[in-house]
Protein backbone atom coordinates (compact mmCIF):
# COMPACT_ATOMS: atom_id res chain seq x y z
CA UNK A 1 17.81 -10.01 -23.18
CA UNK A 2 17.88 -13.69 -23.36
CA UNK A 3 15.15 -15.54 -22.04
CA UNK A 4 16.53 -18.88 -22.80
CA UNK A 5 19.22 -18.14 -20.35
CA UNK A 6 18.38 -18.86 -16.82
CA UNK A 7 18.29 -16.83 -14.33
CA UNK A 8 20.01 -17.06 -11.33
CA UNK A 9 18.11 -15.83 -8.13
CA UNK A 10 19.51 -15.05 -4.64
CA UNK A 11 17.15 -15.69 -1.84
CA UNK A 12 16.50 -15.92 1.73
CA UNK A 13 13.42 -17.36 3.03
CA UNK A 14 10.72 -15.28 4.32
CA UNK A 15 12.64 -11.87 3.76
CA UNK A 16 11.30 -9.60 1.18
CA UNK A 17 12.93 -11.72 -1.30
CA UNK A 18 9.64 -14.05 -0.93
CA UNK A 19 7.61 -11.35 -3.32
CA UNK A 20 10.48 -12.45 -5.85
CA UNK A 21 9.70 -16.15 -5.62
CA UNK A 22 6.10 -15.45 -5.99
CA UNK A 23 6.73 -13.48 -9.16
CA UNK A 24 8.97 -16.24 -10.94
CA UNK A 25 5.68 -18.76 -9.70
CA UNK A 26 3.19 -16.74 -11.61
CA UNK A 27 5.57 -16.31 -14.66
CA UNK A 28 6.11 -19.98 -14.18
CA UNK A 29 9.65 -19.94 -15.45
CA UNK A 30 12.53 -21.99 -14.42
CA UNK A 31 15.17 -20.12 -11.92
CA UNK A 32 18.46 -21.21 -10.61
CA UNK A 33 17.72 -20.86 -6.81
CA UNK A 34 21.15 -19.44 -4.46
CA UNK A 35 19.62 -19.74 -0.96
CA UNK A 36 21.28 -18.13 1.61
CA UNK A 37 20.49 -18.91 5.70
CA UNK A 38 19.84 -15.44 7.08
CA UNK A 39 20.83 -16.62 10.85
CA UNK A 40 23.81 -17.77 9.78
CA UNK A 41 24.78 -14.38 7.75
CA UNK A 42 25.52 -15.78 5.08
CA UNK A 43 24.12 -12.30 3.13
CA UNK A 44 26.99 -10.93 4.87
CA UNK A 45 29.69 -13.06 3.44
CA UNK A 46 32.35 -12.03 1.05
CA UNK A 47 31.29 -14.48 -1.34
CA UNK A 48 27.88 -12.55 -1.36
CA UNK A 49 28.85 -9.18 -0.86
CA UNK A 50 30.61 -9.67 -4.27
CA UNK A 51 27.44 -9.77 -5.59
CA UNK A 52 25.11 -7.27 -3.81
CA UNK A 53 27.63 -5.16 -1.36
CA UNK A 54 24.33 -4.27 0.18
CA UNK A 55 23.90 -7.53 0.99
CA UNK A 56 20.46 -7.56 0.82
CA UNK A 57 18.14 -9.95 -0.99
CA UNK A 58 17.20 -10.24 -3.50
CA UNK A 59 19.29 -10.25 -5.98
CA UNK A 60 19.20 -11.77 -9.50
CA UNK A 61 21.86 -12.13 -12.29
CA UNK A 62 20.97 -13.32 -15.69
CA UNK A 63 23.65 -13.27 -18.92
CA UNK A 64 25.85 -11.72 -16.88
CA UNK A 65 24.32 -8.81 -15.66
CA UNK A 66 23.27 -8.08 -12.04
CA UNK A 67 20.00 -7.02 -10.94
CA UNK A 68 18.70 -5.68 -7.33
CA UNK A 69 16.13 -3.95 -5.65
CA UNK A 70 12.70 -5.65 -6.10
CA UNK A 71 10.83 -3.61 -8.30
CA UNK A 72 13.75 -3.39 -10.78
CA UNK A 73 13.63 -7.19 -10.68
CA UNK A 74 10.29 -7.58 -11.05
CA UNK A 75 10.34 -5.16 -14.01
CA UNK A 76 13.38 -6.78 -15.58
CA UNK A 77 11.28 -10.87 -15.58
CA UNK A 78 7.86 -9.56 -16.52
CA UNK A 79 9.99 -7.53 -19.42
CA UNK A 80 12.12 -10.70 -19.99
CA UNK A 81 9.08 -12.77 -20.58
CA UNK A 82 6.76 -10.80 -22.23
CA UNK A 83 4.29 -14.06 -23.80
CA UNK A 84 3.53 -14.03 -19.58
CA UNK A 85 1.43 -11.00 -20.30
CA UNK A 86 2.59 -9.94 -16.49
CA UNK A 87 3.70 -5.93 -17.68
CA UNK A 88 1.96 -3.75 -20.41
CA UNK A 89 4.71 -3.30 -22.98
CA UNK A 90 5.90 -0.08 -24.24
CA UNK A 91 2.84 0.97 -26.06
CA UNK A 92 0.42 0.20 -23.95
CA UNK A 93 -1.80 2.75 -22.11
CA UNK A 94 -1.41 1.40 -19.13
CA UNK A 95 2.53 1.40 -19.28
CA UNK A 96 2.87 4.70 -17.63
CA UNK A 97 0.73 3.92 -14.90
CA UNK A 98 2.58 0.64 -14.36
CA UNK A 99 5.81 2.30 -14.54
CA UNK A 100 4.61 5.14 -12.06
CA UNK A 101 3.67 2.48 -9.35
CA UNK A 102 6.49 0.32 -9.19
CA UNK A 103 9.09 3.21 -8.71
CA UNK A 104 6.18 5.14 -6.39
CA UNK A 105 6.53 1.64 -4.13
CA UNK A 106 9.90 2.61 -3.39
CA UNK A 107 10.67 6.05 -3.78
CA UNK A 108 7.51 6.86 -1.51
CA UNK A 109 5.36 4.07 -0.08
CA UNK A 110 8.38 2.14 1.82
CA UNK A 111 9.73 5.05 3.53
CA UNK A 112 7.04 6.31 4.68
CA UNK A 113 5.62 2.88 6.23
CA UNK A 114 9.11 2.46 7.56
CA UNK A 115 9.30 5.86 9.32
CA UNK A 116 5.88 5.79 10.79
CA UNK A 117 6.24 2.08 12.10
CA UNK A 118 9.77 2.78 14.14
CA UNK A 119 8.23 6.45 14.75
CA UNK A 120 10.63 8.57 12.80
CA UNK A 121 10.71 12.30 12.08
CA UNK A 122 10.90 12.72 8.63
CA UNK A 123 11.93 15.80 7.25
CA UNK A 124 10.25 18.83 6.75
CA UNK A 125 7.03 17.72 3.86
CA UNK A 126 8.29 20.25 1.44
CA UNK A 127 12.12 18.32 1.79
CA UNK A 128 10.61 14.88 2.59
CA UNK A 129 10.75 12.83 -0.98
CA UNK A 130 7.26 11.47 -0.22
CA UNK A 131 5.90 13.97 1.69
CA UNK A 132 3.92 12.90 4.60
CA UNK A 133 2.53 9.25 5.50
CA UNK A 134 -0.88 10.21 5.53
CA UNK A 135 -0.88 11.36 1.85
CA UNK A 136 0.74 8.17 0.42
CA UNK A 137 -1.44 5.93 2.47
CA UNK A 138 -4.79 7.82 0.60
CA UNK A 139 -2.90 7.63 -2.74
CA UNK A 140 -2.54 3.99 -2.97
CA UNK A 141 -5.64 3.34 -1.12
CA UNK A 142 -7.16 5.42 -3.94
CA UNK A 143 -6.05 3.51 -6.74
CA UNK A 144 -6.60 0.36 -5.12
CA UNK A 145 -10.40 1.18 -4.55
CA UNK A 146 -10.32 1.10 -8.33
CA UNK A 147 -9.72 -2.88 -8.14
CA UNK A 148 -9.95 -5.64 -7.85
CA UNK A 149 -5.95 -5.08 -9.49
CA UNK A 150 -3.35 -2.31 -8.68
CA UNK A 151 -4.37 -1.41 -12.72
CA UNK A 152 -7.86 -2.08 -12.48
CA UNK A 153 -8.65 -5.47 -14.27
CA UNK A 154 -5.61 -6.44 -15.49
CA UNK A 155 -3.12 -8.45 -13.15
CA UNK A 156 0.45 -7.14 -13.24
CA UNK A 157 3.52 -7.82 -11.26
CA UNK A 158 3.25 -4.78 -9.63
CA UNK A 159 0.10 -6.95 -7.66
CA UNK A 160 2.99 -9.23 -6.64
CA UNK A 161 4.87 -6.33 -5.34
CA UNK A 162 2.36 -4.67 -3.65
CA UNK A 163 -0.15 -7.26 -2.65
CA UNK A 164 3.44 -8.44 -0.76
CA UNK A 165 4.35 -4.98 1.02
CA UNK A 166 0.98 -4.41 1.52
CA UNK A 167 0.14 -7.79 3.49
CA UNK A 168 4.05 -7.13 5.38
CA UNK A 169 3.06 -3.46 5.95
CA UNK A 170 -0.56 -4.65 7.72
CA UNK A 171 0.91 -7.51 9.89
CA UNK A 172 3.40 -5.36 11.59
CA UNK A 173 0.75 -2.19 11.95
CA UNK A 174 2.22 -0.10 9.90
CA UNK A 175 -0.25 0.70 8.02
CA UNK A 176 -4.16 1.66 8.41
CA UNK A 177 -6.26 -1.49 8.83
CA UNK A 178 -8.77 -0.17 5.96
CA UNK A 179 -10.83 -2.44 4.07
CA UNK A 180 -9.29 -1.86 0.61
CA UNK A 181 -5.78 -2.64 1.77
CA UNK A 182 -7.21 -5.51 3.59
CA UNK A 183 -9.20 -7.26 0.66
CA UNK A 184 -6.45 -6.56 -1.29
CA UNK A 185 -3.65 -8.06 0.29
CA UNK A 186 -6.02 -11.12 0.74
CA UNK A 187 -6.60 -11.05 -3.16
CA UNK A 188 -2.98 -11.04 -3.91
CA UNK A 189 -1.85 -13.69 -1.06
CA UNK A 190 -4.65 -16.22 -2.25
CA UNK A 191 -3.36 -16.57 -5.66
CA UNK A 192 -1.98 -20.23 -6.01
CA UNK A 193 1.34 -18.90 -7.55
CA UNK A 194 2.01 -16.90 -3.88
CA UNK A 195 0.82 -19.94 -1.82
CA UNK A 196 3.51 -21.91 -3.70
CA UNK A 197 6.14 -19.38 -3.21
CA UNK A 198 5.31 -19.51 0.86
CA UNK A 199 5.37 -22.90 0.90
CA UNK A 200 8.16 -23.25 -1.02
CA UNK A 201 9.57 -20.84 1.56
CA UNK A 202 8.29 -23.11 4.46
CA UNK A 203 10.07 -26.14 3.00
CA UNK A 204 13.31 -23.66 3.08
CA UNK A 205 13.34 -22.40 6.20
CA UNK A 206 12.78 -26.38 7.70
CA UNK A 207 15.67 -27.71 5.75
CA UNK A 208 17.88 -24.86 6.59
CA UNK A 209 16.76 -25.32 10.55
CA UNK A 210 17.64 -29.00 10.22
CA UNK A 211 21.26 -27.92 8.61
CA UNK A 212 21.98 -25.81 11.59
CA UNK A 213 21.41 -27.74 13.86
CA UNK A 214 23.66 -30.48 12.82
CA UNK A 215 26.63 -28.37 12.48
CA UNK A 216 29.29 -28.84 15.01
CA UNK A 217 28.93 -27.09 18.29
């Protein structure tokens, strides 16, 4: 990997894609921003479906090579600049535990949140990949009462991940209103680097308003 080549990132303001911006403003790197205007579906355009035929956000592509889903993005910059000190390198003994969260966020943590909030069966616990919601919501909450970091003391990305899913996930109800996911997400969400990203995000959203409405009826 090349760090001296930019990377380009593929956004859409105040989608999940925000957790991205806030990781590139703590690694305080330069990015080549591709904004697209999620009312006007422009995710769902050819142009972008050539890139992600999910067309989802967000997406990065650096050197040529294509990177999606968030936590493989996140993974990919923190490895991409390691003098950020914002991933344990191979090596570390905290690597594992890293690696075991970010993939856990996804594999486990999002489904279940997103089956309990629209009040979906899942499938039977011994078939269900993360068993039942319940158990994941004690899990996390467990290693989050180790704090004040996802790690313990150290700040990772994986803060910017979850601090991020876990402030979405307690906004729409969708998960337990304890105290350690609380003061957590409040943690993560004060850091200056996030507050950028949002109002980075706010300045977005405003200009892209002001673009639609000037287009021709």
């Amino acid at each position: 990997m090349n760090p001296q080549t930019i990377v380009t990132f593929f956004h859409a303001p105040f989608s999940r894609s925000v957790v991205t911006r806030a990781a590139f403003e703590e690694l305080g790197v330069p990015y080549d921003l591709v904004a697209l205007d999620l009312a006007q579906e422009e995710q769902r355009s050819a142009e972008y479906l050539a890139i992600n035929p999910m067309g989802k956000v967000p997406a990065i592509r650096h050197a040529g090579v294509l990177i999606t889903e968030q936590p493989a993005i996140l993974m990919y910059l923190a490895d991409l600049y390691p003098e950020r000190k914002l991933a344990p390198p191979i090596g570390d003994p905290l690597r594992g535990a890293y690696l075991r969260w970010m993939v856990f966020y996804g594999s486990c943590f999002e489904p279940a949140m997103m089956d309990h909030s629209f009040n979906r069966t899942p499938a039977p616990q011994k078939q269900c990949g993360y068993g039942d919601y319940d158990s994941v919501m004690n899990v996390i909450a467990a290693q989050l009462a180790k704090g004040p970091w996802l790690l313990g003391e150290r700040f990772t990305i994986a803060d910017v991940l979850w601090g991020g899913a876990i402030n979405f996930g307690l906004m729409q109800k969708s998960l337990p209103g304890w105290p350690v996911f609380r003061d957590y997400a409040e943690r993560v969400q004060s850091r200056p680097a996030v507050q950028r990203a949002i109002a980075l995000d706010q300045a977005l959203a405003e200009d892209q308003k002001l673009q639609r409405e000037t287009l021709p009826a």
